[in-house]
PDB file of N, CA and C in Angstrom:
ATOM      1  N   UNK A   1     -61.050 139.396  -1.507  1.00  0.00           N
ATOM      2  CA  UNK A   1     -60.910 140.838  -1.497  1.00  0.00           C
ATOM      3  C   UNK A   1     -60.167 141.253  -2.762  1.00  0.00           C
ATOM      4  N   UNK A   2     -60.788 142.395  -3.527  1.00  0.00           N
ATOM      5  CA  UNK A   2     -60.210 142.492  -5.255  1.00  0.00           C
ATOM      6  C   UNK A   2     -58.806 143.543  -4.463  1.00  0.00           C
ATOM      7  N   UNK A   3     -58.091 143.734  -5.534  1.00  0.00           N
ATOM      8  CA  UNK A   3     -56.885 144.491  -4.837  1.00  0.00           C
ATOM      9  C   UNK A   3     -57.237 145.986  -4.515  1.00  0.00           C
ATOM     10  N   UNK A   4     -58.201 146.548  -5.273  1.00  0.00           N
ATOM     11  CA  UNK A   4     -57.885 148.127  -4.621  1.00  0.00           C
ATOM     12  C   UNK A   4     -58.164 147.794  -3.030  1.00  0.00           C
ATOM     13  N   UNK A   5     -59.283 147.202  -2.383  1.00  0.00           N
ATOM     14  CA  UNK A   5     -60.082 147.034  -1.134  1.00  0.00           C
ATOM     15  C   UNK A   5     -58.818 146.575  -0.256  1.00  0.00           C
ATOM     16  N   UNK A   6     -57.871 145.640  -0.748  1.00  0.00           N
ATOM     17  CA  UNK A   6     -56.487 144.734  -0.245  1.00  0.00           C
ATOM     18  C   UNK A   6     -55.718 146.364  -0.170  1.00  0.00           C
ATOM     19  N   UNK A   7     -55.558 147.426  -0.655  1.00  0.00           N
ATOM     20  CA  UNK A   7     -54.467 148.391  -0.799  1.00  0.00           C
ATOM     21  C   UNK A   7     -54.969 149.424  -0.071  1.00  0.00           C
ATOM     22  N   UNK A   8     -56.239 149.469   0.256  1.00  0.00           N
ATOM     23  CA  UNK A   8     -56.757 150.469   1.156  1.00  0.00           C
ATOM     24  C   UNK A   8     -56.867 150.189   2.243  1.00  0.00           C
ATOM     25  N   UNK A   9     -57.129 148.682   2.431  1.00  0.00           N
ATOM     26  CA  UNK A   9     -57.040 147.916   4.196  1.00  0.00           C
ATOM     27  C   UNK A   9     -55.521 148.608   4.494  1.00  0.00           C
ATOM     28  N   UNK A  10     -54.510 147.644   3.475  1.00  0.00           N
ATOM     29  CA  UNK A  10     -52.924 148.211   3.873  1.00  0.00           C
ATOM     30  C   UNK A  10     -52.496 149.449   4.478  1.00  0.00           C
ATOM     31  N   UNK A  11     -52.984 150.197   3.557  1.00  0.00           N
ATOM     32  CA  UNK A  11     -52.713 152.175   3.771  1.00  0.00           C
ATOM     33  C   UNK A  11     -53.457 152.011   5.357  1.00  0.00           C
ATOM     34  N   UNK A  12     -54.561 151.737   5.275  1.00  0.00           N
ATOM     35  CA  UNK A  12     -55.258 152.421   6.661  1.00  0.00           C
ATOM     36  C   UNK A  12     -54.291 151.841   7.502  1.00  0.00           C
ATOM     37  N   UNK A  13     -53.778 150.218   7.372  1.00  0.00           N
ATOM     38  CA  UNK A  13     -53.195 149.513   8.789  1.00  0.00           C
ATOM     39  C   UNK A  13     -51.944 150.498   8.971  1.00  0.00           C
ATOM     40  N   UNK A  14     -51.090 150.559   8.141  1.00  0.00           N
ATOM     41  CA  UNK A  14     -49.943 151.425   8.168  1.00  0.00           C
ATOM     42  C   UNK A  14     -49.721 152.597   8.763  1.00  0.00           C
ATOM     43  N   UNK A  15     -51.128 153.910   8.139  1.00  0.00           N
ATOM     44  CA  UNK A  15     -51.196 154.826   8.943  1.00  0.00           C
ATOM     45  C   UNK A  15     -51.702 154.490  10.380  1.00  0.00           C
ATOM     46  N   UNK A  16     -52.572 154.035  10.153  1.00  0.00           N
ATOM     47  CA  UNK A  16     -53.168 153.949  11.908  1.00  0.00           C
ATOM     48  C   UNK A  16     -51.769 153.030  12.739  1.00  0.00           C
ATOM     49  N   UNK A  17     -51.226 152.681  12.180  1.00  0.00           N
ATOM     50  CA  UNK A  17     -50.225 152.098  13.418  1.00  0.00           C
ATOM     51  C   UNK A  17     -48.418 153.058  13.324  1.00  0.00           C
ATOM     52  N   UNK A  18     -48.673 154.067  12.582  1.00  0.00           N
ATOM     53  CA  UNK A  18     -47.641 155.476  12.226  1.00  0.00           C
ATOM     54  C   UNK A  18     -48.192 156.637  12.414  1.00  0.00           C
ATOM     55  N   UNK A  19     -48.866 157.162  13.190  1.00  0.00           N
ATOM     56  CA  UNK A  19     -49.454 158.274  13.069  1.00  0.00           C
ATOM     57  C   UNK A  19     -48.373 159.392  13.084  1.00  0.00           C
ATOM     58  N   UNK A  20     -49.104 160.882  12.968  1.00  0.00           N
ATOM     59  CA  UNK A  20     -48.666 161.577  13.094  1.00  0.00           C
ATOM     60  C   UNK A  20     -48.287 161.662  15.005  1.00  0.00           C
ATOM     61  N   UNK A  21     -46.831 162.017  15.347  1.00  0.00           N
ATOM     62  CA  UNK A  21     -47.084 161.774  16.692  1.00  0.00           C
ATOM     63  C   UNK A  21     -46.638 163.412  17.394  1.00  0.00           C
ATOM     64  N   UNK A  22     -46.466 163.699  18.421  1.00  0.00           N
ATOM     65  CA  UNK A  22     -46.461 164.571  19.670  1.00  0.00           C
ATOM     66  C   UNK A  22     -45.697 165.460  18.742  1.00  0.00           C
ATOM     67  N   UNK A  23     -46.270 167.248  18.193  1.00  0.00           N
ATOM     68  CA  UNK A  23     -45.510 167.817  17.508  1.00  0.00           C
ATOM     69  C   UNK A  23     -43.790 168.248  18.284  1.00  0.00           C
ATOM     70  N   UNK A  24     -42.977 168.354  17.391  1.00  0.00           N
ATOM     71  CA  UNK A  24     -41.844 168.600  18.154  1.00  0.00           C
ATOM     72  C   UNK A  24     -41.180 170.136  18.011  1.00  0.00           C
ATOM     73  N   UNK A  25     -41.840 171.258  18.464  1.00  0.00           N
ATOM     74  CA  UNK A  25     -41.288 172.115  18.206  1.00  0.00           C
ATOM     75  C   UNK A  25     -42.689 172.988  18.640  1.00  0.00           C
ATOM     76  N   UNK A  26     -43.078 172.668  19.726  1.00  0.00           N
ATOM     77  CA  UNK A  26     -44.648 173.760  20.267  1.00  0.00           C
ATOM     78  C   UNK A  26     -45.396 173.693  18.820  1.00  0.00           C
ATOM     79  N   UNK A  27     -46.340 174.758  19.279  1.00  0.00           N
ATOM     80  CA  UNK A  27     -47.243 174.763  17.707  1.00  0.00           C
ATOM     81  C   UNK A  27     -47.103 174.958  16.669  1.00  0.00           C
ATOM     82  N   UNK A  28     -45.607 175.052  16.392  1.00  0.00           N
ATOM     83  CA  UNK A  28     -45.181 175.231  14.750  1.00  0.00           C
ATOM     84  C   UNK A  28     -45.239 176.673  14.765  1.00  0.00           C
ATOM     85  N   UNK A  29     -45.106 177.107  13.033  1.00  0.00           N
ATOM     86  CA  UNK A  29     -45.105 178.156  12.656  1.00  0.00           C
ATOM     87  C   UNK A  29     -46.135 178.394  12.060  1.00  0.00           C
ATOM     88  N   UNK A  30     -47.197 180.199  11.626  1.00  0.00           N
ATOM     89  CA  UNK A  30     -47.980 180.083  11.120  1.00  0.00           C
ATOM     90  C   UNK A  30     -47.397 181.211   9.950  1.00  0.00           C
ATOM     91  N   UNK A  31     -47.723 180.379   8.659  1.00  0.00           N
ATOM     92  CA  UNK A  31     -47.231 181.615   7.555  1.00  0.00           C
ATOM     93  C   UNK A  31     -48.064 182.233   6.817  1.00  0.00           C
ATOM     94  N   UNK A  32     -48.305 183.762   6.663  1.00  0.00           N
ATOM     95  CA  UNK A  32     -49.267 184.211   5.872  1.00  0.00           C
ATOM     96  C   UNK A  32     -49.391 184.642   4.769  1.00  0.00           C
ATOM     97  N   UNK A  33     -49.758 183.734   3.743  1.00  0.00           N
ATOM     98  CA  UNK A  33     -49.777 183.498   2.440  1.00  0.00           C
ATOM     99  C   UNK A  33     -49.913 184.955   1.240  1.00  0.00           C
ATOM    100  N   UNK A  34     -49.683 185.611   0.629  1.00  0.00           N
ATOM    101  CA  UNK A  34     -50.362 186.557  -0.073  1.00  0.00           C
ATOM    102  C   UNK A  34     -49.698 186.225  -1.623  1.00  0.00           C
ATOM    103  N   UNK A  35     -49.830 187.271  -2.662  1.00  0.00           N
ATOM    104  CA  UNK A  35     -50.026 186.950  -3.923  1.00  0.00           C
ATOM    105  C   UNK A  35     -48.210 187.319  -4.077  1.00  0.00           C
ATOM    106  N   UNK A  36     -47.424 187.463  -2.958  1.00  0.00           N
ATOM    107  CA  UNK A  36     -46.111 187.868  -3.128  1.00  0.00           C
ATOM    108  C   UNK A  36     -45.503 186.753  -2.451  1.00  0.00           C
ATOM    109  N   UNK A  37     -44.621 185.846  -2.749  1.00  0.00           N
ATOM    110  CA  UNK A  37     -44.071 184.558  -1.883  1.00  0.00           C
ATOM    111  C   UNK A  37     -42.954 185.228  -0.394  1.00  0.00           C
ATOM    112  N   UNK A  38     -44.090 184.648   0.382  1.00  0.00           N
ATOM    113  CA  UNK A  38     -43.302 184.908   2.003  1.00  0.00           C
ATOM    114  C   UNK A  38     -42.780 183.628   2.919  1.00  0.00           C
ATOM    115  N   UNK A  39     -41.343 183.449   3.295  1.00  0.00           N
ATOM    116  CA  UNK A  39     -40.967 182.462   4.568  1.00  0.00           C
ATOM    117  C   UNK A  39     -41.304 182.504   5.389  1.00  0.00           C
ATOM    118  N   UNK A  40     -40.571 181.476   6.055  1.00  0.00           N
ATOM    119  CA  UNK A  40     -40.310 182.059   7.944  1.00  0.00           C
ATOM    120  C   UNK A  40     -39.618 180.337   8.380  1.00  0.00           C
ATOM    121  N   UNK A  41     -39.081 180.494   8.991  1.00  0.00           N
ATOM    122  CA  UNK A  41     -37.644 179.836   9.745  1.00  0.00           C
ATOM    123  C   UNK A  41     -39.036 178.378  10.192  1.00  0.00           C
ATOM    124  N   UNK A  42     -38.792 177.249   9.604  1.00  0.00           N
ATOM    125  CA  UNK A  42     -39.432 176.325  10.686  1.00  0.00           C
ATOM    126  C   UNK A  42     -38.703 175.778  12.053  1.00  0.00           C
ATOM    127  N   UNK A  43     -39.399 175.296  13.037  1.00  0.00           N
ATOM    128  CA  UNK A  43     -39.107 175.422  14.717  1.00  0.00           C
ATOM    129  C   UNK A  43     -39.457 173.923  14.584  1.00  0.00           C
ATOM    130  N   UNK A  44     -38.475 173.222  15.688  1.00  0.00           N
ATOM    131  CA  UNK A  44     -38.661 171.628  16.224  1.00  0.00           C
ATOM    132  C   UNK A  44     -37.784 170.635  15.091  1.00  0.00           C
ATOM    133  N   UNK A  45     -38.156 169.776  15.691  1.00  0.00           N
ATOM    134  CA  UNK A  45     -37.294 168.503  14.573  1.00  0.00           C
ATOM    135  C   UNK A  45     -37.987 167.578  13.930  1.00  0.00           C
ATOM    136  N   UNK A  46     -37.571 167.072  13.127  1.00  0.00           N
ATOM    137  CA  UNK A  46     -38.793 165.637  12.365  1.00  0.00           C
ATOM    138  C   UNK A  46     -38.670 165.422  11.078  1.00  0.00           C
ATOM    139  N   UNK A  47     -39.134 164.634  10.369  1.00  0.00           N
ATOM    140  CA  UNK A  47     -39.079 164.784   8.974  1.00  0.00           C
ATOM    141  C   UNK A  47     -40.837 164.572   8.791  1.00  0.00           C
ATOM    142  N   UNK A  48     -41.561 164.763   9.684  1.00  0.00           N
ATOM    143  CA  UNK A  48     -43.337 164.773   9.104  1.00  0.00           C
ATOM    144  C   UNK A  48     -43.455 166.375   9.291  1.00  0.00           C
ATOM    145  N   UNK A  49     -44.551 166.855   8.897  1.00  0.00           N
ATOM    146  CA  UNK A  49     -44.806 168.124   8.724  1.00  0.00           C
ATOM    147  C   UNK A  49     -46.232 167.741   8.911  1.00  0.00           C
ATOM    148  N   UNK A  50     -47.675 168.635   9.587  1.00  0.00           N
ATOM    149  CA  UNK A  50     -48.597 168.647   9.710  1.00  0.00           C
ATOM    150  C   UNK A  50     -49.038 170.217   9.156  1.00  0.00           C
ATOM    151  N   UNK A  51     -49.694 170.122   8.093  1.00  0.00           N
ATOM    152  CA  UNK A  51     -50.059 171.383   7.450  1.00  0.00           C
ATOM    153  C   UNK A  51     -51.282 171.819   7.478  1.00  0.00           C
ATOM    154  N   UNK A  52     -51.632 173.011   8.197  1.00  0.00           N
ATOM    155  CA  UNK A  52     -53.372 173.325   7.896  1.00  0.00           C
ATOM    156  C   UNK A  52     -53.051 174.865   7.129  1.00  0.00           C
ATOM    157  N   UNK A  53     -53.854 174.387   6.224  1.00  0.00           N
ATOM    158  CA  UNK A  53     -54.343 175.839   5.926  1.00  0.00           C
ATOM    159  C   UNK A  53     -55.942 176.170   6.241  1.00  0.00           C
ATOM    160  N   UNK A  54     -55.811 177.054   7.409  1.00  0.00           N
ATOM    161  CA  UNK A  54     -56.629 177.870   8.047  1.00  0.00           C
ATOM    162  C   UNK A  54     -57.829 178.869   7.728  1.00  0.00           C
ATOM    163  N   UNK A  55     -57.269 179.091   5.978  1.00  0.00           N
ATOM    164  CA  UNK A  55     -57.786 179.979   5.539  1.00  0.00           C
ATOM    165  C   UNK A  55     -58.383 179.857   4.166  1.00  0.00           C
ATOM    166  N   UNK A  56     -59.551 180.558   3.768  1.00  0.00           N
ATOM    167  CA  UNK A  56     -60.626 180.128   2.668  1.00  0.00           C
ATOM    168  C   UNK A  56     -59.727 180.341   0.973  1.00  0.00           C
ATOM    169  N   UNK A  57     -58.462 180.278   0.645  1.00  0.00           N
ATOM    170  CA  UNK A  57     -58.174 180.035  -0.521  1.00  0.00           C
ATOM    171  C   UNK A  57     -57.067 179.040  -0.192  1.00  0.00           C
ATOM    172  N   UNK A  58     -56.580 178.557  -1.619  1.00  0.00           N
ATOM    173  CA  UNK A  58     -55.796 177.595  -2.061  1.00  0.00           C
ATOM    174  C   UNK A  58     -54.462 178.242  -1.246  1.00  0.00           C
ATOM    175  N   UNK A  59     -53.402 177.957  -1.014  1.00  0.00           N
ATOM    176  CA  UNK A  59     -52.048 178.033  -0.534  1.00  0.00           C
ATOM    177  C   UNK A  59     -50.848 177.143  -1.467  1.00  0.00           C
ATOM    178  N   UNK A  60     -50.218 177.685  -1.485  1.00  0.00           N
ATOM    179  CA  UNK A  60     -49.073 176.951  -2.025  1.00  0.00           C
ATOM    180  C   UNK A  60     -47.667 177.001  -1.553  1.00  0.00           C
ATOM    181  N   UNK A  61     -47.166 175.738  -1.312  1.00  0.00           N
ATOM    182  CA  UNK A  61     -45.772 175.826  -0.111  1.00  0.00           C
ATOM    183  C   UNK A  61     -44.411 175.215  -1.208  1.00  0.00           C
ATOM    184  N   UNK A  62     -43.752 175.390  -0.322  1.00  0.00           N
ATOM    185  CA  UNK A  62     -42.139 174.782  -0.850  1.00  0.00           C
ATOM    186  C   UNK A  62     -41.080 175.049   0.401  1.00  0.00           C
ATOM    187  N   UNK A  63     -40.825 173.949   0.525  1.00  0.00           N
ATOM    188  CA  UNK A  63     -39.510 173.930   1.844  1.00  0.00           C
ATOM    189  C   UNK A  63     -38.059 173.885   1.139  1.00  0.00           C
ATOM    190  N   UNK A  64     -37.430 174.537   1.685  1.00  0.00           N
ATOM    191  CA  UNK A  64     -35.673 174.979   1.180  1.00  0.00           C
ATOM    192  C   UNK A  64     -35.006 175.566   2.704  1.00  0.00           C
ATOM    193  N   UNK A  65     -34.337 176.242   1.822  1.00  0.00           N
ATOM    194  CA  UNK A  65     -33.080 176.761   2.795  1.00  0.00           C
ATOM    195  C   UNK A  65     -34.021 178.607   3.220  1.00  0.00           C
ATOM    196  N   UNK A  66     -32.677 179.086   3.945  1.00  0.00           N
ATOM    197  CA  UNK A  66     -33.054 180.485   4.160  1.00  0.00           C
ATOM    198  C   UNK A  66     -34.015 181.265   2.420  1.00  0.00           C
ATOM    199  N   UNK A  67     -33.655 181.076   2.011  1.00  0.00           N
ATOM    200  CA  UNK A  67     -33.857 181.541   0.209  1.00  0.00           C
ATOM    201  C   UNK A  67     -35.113 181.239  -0.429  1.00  0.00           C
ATOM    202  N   UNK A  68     -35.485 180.047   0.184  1.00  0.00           N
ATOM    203  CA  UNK A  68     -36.272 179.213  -0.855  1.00  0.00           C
ATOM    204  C   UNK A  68     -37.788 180.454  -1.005  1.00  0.00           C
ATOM    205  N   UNK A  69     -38.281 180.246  -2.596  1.00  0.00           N
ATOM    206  CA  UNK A  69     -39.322 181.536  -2.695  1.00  0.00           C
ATOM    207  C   UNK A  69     -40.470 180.097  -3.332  1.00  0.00           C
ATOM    208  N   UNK A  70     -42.103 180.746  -3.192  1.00  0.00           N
ATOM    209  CA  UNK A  70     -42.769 180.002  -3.877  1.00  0.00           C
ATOM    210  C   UNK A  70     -43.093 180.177  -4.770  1.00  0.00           C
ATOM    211  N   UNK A  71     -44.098 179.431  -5.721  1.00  0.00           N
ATOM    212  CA  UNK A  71     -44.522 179.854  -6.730  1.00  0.00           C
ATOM    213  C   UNK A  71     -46.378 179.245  -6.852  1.00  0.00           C
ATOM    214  N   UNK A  72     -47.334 179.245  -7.745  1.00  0.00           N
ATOM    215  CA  UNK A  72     -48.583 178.680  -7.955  1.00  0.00           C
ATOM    216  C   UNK A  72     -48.103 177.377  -8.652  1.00  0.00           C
ATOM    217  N   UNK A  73     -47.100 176.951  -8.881  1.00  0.00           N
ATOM    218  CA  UNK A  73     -46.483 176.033  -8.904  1.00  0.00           C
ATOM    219  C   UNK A  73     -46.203 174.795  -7.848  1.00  0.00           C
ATOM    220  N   UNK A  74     -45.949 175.358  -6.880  1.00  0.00           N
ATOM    221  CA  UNK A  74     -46.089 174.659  -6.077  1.00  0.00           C
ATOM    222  C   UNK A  74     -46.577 173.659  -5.262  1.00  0.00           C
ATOM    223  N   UNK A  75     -46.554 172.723  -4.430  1.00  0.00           N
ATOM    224  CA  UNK A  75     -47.328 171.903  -3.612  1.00  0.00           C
ATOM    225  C   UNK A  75     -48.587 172.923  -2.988  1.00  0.00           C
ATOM    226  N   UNK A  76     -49.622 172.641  -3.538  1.00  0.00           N
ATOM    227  CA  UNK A  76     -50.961 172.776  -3.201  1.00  0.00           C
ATOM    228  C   UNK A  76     -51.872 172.437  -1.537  1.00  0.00           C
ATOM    229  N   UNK A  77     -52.421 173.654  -1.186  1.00  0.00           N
ATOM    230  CA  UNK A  77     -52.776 172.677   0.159  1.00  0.00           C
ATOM    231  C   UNK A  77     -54.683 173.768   0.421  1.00  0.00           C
ATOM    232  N   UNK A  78     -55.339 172.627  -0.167  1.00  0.00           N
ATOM    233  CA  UNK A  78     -56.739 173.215  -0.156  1.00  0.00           C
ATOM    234  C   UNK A  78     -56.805 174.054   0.598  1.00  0.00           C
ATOM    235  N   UNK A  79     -58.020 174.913   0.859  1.00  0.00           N
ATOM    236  CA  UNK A  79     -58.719 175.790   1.826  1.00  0.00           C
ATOM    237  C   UNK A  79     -59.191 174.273   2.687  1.00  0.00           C
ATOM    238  N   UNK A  80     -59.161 175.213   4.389  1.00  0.00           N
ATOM    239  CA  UNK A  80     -59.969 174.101   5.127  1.00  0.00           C
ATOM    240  C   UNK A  80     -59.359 173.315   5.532  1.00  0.00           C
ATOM    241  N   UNK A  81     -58.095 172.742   4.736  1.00  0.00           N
ATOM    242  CA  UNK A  81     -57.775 171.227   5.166  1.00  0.00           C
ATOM    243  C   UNK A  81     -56.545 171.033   5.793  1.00  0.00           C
ATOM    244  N   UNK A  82     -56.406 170.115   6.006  1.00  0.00           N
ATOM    245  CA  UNK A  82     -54.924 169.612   7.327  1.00  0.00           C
ATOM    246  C   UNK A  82     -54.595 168.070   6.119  1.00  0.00           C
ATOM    247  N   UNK A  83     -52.862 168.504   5.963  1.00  0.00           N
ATOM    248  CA  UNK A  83     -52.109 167.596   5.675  1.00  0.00           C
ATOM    249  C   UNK A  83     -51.408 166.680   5.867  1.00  0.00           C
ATOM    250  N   UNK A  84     -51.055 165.481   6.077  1.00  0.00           N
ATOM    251  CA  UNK A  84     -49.146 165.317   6.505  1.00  0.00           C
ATOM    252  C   UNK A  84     -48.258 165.123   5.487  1.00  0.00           C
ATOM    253  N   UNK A  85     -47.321 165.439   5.594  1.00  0.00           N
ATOM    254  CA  UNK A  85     -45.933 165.144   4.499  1.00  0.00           C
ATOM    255  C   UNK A  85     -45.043 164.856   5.774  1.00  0.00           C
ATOM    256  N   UNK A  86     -44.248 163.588   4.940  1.00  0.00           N
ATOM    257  CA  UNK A  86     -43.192 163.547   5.516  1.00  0.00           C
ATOM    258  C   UNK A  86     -42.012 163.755   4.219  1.00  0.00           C
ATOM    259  N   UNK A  87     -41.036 164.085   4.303  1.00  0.00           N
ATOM    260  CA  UNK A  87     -40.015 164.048   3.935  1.00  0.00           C
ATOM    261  C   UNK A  87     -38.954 163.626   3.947  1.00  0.00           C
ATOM    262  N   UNK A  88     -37.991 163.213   2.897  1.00  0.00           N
ATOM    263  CA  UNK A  88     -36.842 162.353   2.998  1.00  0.00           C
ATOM    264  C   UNK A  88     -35.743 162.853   3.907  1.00  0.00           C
ATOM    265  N   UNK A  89     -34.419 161.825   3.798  1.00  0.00           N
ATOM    266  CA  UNK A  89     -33.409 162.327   4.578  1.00  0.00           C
ATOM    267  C   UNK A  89     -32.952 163.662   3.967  1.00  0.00           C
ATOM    268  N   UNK A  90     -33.173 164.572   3.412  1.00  0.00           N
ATOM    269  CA  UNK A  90     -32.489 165.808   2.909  1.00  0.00           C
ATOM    270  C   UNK A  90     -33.203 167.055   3.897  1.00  0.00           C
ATOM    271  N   UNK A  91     -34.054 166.277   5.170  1.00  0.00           N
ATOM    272  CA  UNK A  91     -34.991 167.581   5.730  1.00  0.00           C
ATOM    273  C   UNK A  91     -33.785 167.972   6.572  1.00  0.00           C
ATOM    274  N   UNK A  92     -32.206 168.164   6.436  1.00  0.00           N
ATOM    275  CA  UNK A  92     -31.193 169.076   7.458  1.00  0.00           C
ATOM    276  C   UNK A  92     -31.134 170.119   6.623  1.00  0.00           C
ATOM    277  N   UNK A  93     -31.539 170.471   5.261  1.00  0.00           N
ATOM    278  CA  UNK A  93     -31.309 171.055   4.160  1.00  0.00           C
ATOM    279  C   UNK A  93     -32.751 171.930   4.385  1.00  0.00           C
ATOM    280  N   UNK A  94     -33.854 171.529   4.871  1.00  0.00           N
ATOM    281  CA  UNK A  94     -35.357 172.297   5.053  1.00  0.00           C
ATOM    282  C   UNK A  94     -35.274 173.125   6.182  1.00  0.00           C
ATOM    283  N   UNK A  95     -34.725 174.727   6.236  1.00  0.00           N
ATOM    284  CA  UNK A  95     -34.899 175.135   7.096  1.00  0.00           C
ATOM    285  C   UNK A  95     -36.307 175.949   7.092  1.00  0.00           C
ATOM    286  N   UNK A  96     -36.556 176.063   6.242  1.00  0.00           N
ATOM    287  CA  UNK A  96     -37.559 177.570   6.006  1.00  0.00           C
ATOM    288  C   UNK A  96     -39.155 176.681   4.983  1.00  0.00           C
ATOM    289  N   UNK A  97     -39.945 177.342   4.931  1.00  0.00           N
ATOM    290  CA  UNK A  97     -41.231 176.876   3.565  1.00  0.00           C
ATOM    291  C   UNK A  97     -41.658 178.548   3.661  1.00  0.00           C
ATOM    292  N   UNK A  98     -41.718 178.626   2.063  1.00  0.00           N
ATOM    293  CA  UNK A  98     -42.387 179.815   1.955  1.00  0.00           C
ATOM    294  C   UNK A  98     -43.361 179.163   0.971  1.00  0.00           C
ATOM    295  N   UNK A  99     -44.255 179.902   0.662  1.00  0.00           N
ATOM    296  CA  UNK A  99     -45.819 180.288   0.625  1.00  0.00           C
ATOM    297  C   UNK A  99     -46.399 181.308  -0.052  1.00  0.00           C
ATOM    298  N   UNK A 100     -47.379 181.179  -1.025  1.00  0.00           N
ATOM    299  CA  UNK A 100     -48.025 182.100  -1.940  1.00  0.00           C
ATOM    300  C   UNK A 100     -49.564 181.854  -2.119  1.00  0.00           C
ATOM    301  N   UNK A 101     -50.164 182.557  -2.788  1.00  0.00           N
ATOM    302  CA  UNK A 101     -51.506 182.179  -3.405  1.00  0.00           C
ATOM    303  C   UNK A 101     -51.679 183.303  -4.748  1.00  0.00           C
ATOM    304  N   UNK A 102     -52.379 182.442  -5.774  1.00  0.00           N
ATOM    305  CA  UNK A 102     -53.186 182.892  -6.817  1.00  0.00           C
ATOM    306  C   UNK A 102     -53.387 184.453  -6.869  1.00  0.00           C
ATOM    307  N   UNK A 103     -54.420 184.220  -5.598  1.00  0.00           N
ATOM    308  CA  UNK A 103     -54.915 185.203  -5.375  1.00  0.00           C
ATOM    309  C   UNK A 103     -55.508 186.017  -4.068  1.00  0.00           C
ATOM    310  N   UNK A 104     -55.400 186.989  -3.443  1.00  0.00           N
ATOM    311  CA  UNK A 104     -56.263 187.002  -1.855  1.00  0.00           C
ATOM    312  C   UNK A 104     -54.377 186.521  -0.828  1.00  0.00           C
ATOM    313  N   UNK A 105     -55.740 186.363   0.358  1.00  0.00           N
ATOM    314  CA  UNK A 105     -54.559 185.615   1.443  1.00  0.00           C
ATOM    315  C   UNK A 105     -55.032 184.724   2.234  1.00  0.00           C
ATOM    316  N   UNK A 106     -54.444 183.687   2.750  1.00  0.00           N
ATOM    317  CA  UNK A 106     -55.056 182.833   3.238  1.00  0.00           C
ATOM    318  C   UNK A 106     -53.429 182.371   4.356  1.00  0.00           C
ATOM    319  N   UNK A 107     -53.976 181.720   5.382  1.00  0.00           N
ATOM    320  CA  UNK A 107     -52.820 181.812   6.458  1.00  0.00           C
ATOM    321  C   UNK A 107     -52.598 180.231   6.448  1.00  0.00           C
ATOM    322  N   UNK A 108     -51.342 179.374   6.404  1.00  0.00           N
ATOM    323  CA  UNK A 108     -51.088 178.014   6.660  1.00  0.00           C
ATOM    324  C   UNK A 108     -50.096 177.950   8.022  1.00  0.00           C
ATOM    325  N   UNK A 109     -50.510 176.984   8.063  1.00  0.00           N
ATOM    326  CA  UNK A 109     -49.654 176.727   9.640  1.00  0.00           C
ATOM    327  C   UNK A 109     -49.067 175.570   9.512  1.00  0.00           C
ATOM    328  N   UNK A 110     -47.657 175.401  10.153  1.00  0.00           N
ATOM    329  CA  UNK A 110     -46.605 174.403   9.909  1.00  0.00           C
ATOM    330  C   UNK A 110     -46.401 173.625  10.899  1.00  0.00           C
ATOM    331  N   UNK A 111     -46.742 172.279  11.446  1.00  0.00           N
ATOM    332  CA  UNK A 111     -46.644 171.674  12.948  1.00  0.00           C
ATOM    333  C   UNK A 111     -45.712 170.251  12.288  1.00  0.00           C
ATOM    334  N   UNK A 112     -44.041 170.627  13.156  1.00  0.00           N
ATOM    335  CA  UNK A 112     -43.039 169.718  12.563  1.00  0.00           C
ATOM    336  C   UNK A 112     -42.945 168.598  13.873  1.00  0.00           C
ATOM    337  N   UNK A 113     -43.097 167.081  13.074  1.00  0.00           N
ATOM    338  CA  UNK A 113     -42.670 166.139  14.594  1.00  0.00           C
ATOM    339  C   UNK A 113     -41.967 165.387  13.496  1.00  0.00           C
ATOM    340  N   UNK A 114     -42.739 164.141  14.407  1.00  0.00           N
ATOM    341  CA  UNK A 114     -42.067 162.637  13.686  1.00  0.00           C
ATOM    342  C   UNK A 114     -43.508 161.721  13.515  1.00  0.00           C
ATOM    343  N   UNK A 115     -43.727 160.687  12.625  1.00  0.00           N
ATOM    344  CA  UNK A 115     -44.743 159.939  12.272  1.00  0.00           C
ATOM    345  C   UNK A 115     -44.420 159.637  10.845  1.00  0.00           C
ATOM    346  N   UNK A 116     -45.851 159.498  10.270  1.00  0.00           N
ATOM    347  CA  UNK A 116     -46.110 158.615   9.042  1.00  0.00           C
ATOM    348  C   UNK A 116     -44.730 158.402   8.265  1.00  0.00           C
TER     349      UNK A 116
END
């Protein structure tokens, strides 16, 4: 087996035996994105985050404190698609993710547990 095929077996065994597990905090939060950067308080505990954006443009997030603003700078999260991030020990410091887009609006939704 050449190594990329050896590094992709790995990844899959890893995730599939870490999943994302039972969100901890009901269905999360849903934030609605526009061309002006908007928060909102995330709910539950964890350091994974399950991200969909729901809606037909690009989104862009950033997790901080009460304050934190976004920018098109930001961590990217396609139209259509569902993410996970987990994050380091500094998530007592992540209370909030705010959220922007380019252009238009598009709605992301925030589902906080524990996994990957």
């Amino acid at each position: 087996m050449d190594g990329a095929n050896s590094q992709n077996q790995a990844r899959s065994y890893w995730i599939s035996d870490y999943p994302f597990e039972m969100p901890n905090g009901g269905l999360g939060v849903s934030l609605a994105c526009t061309t002006t950067s908007a928060r909102t308080a995330l709910v539950g505990e964890g350091n994974t985050f399950c991200i969909s954006n729901v809606g037909d443009l690009w989104g862009h997030i950033r997790f901080g404190n009460s304050s934190v603003e976004a920018t098109t700078a930001c961590f990217a999260v396609p139209p259509g698609t569902s993410i996970t991030l987990s994050l380091n020990a500094r998530d007592a410091e992540w209370t909030h993710v705010a959220g922007i887009t380019a252009s238009g609006t598009t709605t992301i939704q925030i589902t906080r547990g524990f996994g990957i």
